[in-house]
PDB file of N, CA and C in Angstrom:
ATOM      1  N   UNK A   1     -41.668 100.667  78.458  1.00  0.00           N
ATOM      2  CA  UNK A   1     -40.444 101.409  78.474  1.00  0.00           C
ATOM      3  C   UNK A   1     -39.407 100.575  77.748  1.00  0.00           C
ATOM      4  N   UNK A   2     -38.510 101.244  77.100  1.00  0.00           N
ATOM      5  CA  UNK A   2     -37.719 100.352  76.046  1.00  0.00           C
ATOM      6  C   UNK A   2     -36.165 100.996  76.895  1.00  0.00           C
ATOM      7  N   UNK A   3     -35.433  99.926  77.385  1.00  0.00           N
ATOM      8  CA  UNK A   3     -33.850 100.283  78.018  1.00  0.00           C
ATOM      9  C   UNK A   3     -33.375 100.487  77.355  1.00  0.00           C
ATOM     10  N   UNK A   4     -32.244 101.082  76.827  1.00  0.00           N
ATOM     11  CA  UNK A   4     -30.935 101.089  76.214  1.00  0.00           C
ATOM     12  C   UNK A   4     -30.881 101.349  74.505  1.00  0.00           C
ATOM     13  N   UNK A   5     -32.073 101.485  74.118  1.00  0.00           N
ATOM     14  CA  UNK A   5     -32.122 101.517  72.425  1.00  0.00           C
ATOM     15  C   UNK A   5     -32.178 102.564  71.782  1.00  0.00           C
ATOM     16  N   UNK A   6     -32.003 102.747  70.826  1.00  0.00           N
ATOM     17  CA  UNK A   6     -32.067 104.321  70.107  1.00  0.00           C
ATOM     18  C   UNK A   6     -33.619 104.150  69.856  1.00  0.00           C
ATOM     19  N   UNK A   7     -33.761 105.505  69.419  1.00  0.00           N
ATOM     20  CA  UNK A   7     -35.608 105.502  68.909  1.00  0.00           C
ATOM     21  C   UNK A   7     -35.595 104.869  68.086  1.00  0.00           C
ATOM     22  N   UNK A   8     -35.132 105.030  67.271  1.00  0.00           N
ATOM     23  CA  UNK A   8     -35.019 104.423  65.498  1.00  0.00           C
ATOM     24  C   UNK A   8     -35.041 103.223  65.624  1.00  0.00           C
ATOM     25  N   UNK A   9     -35.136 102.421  66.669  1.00  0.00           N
ATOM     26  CA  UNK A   9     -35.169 100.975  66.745  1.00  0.00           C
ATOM     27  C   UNK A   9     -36.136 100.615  67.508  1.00  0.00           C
ATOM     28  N   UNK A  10     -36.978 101.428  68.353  1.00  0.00           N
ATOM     29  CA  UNK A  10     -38.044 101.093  69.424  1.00  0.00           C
ATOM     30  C   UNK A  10     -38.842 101.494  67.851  1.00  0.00           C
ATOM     31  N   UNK A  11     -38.698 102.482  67.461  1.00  0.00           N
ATOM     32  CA  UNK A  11     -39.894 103.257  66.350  1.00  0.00           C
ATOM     33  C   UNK A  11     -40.128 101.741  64.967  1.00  0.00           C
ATOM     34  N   UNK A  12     -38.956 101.589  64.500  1.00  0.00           N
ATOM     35  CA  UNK A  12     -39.088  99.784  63.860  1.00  0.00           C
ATOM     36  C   UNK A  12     -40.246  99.137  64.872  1.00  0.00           C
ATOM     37  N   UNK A  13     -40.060  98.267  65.677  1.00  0.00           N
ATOM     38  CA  UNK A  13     -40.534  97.511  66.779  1.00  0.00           C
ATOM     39  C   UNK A  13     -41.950  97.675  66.714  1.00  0.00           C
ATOM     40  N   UNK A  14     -42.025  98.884  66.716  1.00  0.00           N
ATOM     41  CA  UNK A  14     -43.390  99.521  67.077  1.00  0.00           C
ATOM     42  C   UNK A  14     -44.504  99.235  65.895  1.00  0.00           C
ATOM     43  N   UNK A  15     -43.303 100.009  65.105  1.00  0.00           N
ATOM     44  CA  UNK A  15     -44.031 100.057  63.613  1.00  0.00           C
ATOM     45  C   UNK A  15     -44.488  98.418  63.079  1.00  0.00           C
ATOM     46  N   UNK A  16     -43.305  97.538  62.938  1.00  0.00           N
ATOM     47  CA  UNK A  16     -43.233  96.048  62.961  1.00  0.00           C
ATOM     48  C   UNK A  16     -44.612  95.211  63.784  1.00  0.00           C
ATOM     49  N   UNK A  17     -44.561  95.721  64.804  1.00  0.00           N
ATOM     50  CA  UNK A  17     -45.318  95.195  65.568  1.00  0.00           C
ATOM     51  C   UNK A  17     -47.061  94.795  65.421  1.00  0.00           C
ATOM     52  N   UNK A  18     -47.440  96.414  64.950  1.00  0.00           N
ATOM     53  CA  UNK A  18     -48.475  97.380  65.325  1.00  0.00           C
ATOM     54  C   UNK A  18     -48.840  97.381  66.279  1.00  0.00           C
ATOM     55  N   UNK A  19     -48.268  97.818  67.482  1.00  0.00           N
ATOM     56  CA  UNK A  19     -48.700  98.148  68.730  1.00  0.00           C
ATOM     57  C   UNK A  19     -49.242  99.788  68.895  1.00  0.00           C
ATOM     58  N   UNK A  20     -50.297  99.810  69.656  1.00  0.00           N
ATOM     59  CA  UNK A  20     -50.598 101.165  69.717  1.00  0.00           C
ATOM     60  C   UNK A  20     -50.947 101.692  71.348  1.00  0.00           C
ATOM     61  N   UNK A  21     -50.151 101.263  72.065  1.00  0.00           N
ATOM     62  CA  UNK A  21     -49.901 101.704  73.198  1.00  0.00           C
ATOM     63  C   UNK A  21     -48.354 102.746  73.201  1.00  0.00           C
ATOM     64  N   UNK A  22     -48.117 102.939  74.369  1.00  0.00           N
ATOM     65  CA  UNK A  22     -47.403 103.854  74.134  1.00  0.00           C
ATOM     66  C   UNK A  22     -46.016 103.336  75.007  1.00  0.00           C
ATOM     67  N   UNK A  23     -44.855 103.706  74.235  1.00  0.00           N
ATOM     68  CA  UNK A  23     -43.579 103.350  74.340  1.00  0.00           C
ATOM     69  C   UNK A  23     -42.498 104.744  75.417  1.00  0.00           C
ATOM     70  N   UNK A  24     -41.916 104.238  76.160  1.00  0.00           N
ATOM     71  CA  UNK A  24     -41.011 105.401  76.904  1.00  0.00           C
ATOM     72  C   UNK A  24     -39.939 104.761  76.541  1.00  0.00           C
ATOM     73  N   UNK A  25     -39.348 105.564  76.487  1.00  0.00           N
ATOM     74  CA  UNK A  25     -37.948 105.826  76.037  1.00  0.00           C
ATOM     75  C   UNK A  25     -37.021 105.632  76.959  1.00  0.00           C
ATOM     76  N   UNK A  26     -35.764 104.667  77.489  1.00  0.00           N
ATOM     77  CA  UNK A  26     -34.740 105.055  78.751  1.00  0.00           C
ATOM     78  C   UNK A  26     -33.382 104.978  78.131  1.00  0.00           C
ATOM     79  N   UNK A  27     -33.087 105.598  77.281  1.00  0.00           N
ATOM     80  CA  UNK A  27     -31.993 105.344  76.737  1.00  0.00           C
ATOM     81  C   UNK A  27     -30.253 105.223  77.819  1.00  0.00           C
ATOM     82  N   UNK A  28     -30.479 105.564  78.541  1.00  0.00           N
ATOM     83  CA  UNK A  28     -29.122 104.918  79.609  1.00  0.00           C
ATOM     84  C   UNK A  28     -29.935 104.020  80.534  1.00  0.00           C
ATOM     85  N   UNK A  29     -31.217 103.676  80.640  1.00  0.00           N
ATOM     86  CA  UNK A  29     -31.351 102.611  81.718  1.00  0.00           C
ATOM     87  C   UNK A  29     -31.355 102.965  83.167  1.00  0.00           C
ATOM     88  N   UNK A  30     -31.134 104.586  83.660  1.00  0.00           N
ATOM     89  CA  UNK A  30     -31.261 104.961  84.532  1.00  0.00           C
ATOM     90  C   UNK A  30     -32.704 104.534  84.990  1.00  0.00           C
ATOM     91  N   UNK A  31     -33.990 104.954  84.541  1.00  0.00           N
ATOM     92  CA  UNK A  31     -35.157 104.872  84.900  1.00  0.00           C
ATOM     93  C   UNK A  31     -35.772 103.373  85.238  1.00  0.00           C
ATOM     94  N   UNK A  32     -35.145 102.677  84.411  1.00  0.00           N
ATOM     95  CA  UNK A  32     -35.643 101.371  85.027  1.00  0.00           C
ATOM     96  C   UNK A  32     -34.931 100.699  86.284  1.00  0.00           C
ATOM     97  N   UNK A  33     -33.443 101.179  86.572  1.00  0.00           N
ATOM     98  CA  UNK A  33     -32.895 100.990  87.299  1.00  0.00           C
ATOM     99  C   UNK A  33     -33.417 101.358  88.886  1.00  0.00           C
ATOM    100  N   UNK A  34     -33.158 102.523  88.655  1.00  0.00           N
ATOM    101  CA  UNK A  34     -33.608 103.963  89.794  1.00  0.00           C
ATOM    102  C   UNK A  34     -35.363 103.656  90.496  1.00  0.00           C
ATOM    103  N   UNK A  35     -35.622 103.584  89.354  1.00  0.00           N
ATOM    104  CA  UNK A  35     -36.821 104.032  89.585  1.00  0.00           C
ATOM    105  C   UNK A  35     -38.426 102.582  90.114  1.00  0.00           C
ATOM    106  N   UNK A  36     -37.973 101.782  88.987  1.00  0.00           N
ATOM    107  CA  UNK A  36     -38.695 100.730  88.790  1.00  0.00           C
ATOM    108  C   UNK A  36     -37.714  99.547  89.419  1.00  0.00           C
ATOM    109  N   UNK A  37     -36.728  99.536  90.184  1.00  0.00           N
ATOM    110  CA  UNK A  37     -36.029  98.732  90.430  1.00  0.00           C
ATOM    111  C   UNK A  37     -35.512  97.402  89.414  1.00  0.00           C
ATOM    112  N   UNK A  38     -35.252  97.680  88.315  1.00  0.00           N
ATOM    113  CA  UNK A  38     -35.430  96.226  87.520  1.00  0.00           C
ATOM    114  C   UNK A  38     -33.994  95.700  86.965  1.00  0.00           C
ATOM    115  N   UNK A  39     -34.112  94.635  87.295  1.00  0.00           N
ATOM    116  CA  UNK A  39     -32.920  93.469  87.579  1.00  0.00           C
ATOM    117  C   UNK A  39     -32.880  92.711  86.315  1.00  0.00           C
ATOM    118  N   UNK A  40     -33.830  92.969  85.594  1.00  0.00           N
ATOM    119  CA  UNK A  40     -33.610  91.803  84.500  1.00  0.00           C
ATOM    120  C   UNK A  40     -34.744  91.519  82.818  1.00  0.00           C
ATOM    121  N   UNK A  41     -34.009  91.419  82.219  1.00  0.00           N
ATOM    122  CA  UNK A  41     -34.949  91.556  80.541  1.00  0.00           C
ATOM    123  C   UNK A  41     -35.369  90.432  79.819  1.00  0.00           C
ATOM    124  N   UNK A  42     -36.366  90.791  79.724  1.00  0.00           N
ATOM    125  CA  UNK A  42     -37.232  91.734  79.637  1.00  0.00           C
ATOM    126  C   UNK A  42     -38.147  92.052  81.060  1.00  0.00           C
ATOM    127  N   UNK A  43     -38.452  93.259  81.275  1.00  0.00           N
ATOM    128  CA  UNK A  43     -38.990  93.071  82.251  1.00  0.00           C
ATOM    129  C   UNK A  43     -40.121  93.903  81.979  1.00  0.00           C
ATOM    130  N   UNK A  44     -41.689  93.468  82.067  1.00  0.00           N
ATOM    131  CA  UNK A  44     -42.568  94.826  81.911  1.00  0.00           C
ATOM    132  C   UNK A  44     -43.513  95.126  83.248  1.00  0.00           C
ATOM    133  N   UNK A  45     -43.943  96.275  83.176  1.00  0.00           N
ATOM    134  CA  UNK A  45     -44.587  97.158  84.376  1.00  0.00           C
ATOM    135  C   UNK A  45     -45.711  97.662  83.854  1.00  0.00           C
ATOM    136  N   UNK A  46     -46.777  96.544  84.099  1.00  0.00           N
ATOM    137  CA  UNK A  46     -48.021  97.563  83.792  1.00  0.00           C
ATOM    138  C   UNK A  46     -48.664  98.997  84.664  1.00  0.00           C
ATOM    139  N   UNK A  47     -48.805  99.787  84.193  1.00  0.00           N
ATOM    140  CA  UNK A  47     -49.579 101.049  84.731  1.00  0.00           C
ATOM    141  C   UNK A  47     -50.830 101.867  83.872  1.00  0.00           C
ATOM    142  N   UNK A  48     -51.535 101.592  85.460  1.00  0.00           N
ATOM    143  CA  UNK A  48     -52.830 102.593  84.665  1.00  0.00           C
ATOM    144  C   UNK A  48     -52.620 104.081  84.249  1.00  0.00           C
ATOM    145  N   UNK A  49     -53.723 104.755  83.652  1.00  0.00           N
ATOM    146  CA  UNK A  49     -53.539 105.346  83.613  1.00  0.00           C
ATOM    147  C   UNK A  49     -53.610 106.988  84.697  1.00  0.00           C
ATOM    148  N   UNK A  50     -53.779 106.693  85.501  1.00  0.00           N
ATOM    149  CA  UNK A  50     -53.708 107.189  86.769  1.00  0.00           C
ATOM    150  C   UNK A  50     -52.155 107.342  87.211  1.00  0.00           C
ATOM    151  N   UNK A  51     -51.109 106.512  86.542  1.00  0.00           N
ATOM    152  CA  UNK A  51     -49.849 106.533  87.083  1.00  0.00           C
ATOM    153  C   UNK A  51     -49.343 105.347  88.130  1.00  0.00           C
ATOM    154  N   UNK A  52     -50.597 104.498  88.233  1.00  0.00           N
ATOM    155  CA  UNK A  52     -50.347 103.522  89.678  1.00  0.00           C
ATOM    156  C   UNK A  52     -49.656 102.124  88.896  1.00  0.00           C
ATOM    157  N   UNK A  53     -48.730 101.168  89.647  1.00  0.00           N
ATOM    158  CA  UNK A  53     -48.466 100.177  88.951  1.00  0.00           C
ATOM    159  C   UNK A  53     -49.046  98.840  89.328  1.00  0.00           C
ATOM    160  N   UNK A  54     -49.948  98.672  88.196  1.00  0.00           N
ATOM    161  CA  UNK A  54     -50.991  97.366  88.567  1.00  0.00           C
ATOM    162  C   UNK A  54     -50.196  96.212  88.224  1.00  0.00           C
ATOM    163  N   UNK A  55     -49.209  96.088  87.755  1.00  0.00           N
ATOM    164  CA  UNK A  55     -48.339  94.652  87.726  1.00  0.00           C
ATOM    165  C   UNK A  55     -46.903  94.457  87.254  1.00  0.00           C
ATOM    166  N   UNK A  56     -46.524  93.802  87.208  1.00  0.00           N
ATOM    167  CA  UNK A  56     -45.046  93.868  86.759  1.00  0.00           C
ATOM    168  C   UNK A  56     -44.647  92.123  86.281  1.00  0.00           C
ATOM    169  N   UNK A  57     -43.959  91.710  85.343  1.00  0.00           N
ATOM    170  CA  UNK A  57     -43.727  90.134  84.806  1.00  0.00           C
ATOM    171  C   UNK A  57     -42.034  90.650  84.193  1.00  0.00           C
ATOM    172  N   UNK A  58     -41.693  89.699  84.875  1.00  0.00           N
ATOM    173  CA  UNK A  58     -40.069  89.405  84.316  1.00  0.00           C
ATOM    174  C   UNK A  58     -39.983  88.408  83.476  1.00  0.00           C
ATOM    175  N   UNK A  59     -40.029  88.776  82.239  1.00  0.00           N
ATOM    176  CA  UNK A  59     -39.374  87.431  81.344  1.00  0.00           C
ATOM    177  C   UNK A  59     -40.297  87.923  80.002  1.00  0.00           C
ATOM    178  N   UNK A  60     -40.111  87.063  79.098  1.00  0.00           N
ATOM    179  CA  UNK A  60     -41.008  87.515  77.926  1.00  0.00           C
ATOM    180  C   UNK A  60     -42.714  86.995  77.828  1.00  0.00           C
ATOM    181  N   UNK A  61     -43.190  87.452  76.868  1.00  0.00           N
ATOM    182  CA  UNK A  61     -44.675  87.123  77.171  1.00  0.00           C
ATOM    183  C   UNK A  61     -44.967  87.236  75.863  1.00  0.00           C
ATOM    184  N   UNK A  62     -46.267  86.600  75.327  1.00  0.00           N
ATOM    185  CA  UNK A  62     -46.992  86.370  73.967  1.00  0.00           C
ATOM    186  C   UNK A  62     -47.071  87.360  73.563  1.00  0.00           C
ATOM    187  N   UNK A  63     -47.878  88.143  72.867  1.00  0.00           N
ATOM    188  CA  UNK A  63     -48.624  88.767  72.396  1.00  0.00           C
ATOM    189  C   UNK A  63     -50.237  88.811  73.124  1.00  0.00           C
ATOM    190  N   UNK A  64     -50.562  87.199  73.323  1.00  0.00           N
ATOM    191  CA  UNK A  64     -52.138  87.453  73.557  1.00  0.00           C
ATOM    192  C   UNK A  64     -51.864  87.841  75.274  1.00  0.00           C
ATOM    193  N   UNK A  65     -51.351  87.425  75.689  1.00  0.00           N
ATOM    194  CA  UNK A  65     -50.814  87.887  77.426  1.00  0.00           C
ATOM    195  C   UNK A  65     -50.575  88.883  77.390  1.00  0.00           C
ATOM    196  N   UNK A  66     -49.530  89.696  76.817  1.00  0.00           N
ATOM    197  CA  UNK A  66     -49.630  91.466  77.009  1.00  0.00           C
ATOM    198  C   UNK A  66     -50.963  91.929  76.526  1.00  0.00           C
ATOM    199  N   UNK A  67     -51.676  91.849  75.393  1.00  0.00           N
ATOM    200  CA  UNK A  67     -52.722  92.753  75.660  1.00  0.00           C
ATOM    201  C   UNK A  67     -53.831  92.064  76.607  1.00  0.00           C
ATOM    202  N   UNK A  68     -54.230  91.081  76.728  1.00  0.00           N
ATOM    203  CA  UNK A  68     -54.994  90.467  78.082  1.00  0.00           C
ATOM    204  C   UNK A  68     -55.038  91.390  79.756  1.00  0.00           C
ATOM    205  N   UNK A  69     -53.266  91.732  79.906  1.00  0.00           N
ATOM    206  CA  UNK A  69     -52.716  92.043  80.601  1.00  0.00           C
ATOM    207  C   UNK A  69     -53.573  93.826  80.688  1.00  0.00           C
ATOM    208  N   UNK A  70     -53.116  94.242  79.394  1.00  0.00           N
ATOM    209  CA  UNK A  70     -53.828  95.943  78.885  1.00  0.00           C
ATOM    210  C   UNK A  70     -55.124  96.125  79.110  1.00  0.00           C
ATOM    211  N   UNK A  71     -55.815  94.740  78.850  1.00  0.00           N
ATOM    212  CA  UNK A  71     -57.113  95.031  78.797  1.00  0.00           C
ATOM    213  C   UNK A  71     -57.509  94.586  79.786  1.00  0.00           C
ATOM    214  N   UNK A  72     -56.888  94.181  81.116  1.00  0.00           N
ATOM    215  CA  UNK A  72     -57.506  94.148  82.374  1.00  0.00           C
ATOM    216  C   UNK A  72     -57.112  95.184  83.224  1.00  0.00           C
ATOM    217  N   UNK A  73     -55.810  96.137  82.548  1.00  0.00           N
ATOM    218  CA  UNK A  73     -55.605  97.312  83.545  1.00  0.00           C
ATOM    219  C   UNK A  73     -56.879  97.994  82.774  1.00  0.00           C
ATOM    220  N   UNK A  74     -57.357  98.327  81.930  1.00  0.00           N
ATOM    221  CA  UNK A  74     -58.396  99.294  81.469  1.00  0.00           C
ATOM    222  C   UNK A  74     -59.590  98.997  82.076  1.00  0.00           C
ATOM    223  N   UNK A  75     -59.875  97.729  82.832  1.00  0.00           N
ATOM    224  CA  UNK A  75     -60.910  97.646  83.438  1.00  0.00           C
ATOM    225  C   UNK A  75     -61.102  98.166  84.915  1.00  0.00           C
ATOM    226  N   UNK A  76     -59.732  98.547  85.838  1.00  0.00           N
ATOM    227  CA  UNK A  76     -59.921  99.706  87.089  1.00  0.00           C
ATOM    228  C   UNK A  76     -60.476 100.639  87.175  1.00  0.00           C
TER     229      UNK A  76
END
């Protein structure tokens, strides 16, 4: 989920990146607030695809740690 950014700048990121997971959108920050309770950035929330949340890490992370991270929720 990307807080506070226009698309046009998550869609860069993305593109920049090559990530091919999938990006949500919170453009006022309500949803991470409300919903996911989150206090602080970066903050990410892994979820399967079932909808359940298998983890959550506050702070930034590699590259090889987020997908490590992907590829052990795909193993539930």
């Amino acid at each position: 989920m990307d807080v506070e950014e226009s698309a046009e700048t998550v869609k860069k990121y993305v593109s920049d990146g090559g990530y091919d997971w999938k990006f949500l959108l919170d453009t006022n920050g309500e949803v991470f607030v409300k919903m996911y309770r989150g206090n602080g950035y970066p903050t990410s929330v892994f979820i399967d695809t079932e909808g359940v949340i298998r983890g959550i890490r506050v702070g930034g992370m590699s590259r090889a740690i987020l997908e490590n991270r992907l590829n052990l929720i795909k193993t539930w």
